[in-house]
Protein backbone atom coordinates (compact mmCIF):
# COMPACT_ATOMS: atom_id res chain seq x y z
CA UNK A 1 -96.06 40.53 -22.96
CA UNK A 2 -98.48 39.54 -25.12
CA UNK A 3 -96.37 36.77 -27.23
CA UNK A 4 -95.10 35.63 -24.08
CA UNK A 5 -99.16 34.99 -22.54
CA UNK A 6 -100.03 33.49 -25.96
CA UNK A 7 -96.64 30.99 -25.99
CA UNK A 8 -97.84 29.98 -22.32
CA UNK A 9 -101.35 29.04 -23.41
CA UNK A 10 -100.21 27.51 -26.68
CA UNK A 11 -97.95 25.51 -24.66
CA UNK A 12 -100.98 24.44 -22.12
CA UNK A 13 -103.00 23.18 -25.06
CA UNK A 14 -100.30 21.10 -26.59
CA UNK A 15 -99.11 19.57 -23.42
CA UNK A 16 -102.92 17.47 -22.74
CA UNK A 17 -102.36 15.95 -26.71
CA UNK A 18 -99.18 15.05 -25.79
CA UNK A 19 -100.09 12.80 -22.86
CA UNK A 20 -102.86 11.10 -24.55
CA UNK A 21 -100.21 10.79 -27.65
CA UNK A 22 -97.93 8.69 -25.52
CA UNK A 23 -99.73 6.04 -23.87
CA UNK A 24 -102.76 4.82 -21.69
CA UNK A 25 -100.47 4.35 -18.81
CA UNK A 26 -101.18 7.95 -17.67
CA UNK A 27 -104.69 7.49 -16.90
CA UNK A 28 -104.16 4.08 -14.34
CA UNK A 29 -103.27 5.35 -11.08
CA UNK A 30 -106.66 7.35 -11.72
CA UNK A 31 -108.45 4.58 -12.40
CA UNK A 32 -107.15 2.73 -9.09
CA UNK A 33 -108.26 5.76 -6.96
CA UNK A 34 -111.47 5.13 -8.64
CA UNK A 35 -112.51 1.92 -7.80
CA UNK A 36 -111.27 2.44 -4.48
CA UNK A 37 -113.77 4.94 -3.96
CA UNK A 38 -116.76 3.38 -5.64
CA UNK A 39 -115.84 0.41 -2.94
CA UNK A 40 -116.20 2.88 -0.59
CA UNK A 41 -119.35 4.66 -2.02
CA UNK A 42 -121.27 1.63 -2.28
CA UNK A 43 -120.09 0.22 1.34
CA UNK A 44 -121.04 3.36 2.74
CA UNK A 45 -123.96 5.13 0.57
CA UNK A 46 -125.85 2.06 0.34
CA UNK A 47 -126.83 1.19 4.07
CA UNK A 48 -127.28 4.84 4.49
CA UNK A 49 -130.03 4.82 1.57
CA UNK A 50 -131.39 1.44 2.97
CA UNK A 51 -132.02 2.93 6.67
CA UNK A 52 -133.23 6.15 5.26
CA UNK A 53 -135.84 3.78 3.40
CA UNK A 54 -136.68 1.51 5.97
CA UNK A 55 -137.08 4.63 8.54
CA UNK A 56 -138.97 7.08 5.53
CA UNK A 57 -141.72 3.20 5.31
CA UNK A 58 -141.79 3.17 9.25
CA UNK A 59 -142.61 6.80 9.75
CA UNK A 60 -145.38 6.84 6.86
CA UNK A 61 -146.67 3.49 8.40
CA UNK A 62 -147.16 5.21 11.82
CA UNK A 63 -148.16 7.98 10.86
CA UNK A 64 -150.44 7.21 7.74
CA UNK A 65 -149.37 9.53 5.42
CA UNK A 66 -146.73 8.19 3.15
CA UNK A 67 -145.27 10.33 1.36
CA UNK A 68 -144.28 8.76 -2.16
CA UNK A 69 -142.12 11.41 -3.75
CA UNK A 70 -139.85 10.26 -0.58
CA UNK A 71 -139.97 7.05 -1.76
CA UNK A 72 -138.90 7.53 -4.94
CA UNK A 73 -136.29 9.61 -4.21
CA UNK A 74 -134.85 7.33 -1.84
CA UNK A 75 -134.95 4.60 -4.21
CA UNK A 76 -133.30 6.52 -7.35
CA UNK A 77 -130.69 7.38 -4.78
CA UNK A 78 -130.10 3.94 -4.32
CA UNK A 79 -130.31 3.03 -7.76
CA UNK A 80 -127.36 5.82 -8.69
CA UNK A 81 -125.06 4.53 -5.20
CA UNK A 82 -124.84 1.25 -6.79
CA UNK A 83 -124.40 1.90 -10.71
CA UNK A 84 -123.04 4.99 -10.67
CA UNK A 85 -119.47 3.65 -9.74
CA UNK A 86 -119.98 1.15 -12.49
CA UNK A 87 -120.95 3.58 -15.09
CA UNK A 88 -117.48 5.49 -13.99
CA UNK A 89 -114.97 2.83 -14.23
CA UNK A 90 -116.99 1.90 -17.38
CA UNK A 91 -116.01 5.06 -19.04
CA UNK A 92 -112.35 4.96 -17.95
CA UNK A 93 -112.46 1.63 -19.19
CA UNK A 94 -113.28 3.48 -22.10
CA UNK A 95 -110.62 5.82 -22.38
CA UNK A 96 -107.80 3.05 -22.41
């Protein structure tokens, strides 16, 4: 039972080399799904990030008390919506 566990793993770590061995081609229908979701991310995350903004400026306007940690969270969000789907088809453009 044991030899038999130990052929299966063995087995499971050769079969990973032995895609990237062969070719690229592997990793493209992954990298299609990709940048059809970063389309989506952006489309969607960044109006979401902009109205939380604009509504985060309104309320501390109204109310005097702005609260800048807010702010800056807000805007770092905003920052990683819009390059963090270019960072990730960066690295798979890496990879091929």
């Amino acid at each position: 039972m044991k030899l038999l566990s130990k052929i299966a793993f063995a087995a499971a770590m050769i079969s990973p080399t032995y895609a990237l061995a062969q070719s690229a081609e592997w990793i493209e229908p992954a990298s299609g799904l990709v940048e059809s979701i970063s389309g989506g991310l952006v489309q969607i995350g960044v109006p979401i990030v902009g109205v939380g903004l604009l509504l985060a400026a309104l309320w501390g306007g109204l109310t005097g008390n702005i609260k800048a940690e807010r702010i800056k969270v807000l805007v770092i969000a905003g920052l990683l919506i819009t390059a963090g789907p270019s960072m990730l088809t960066a690295l798979f453009a890496l990879t091929t």
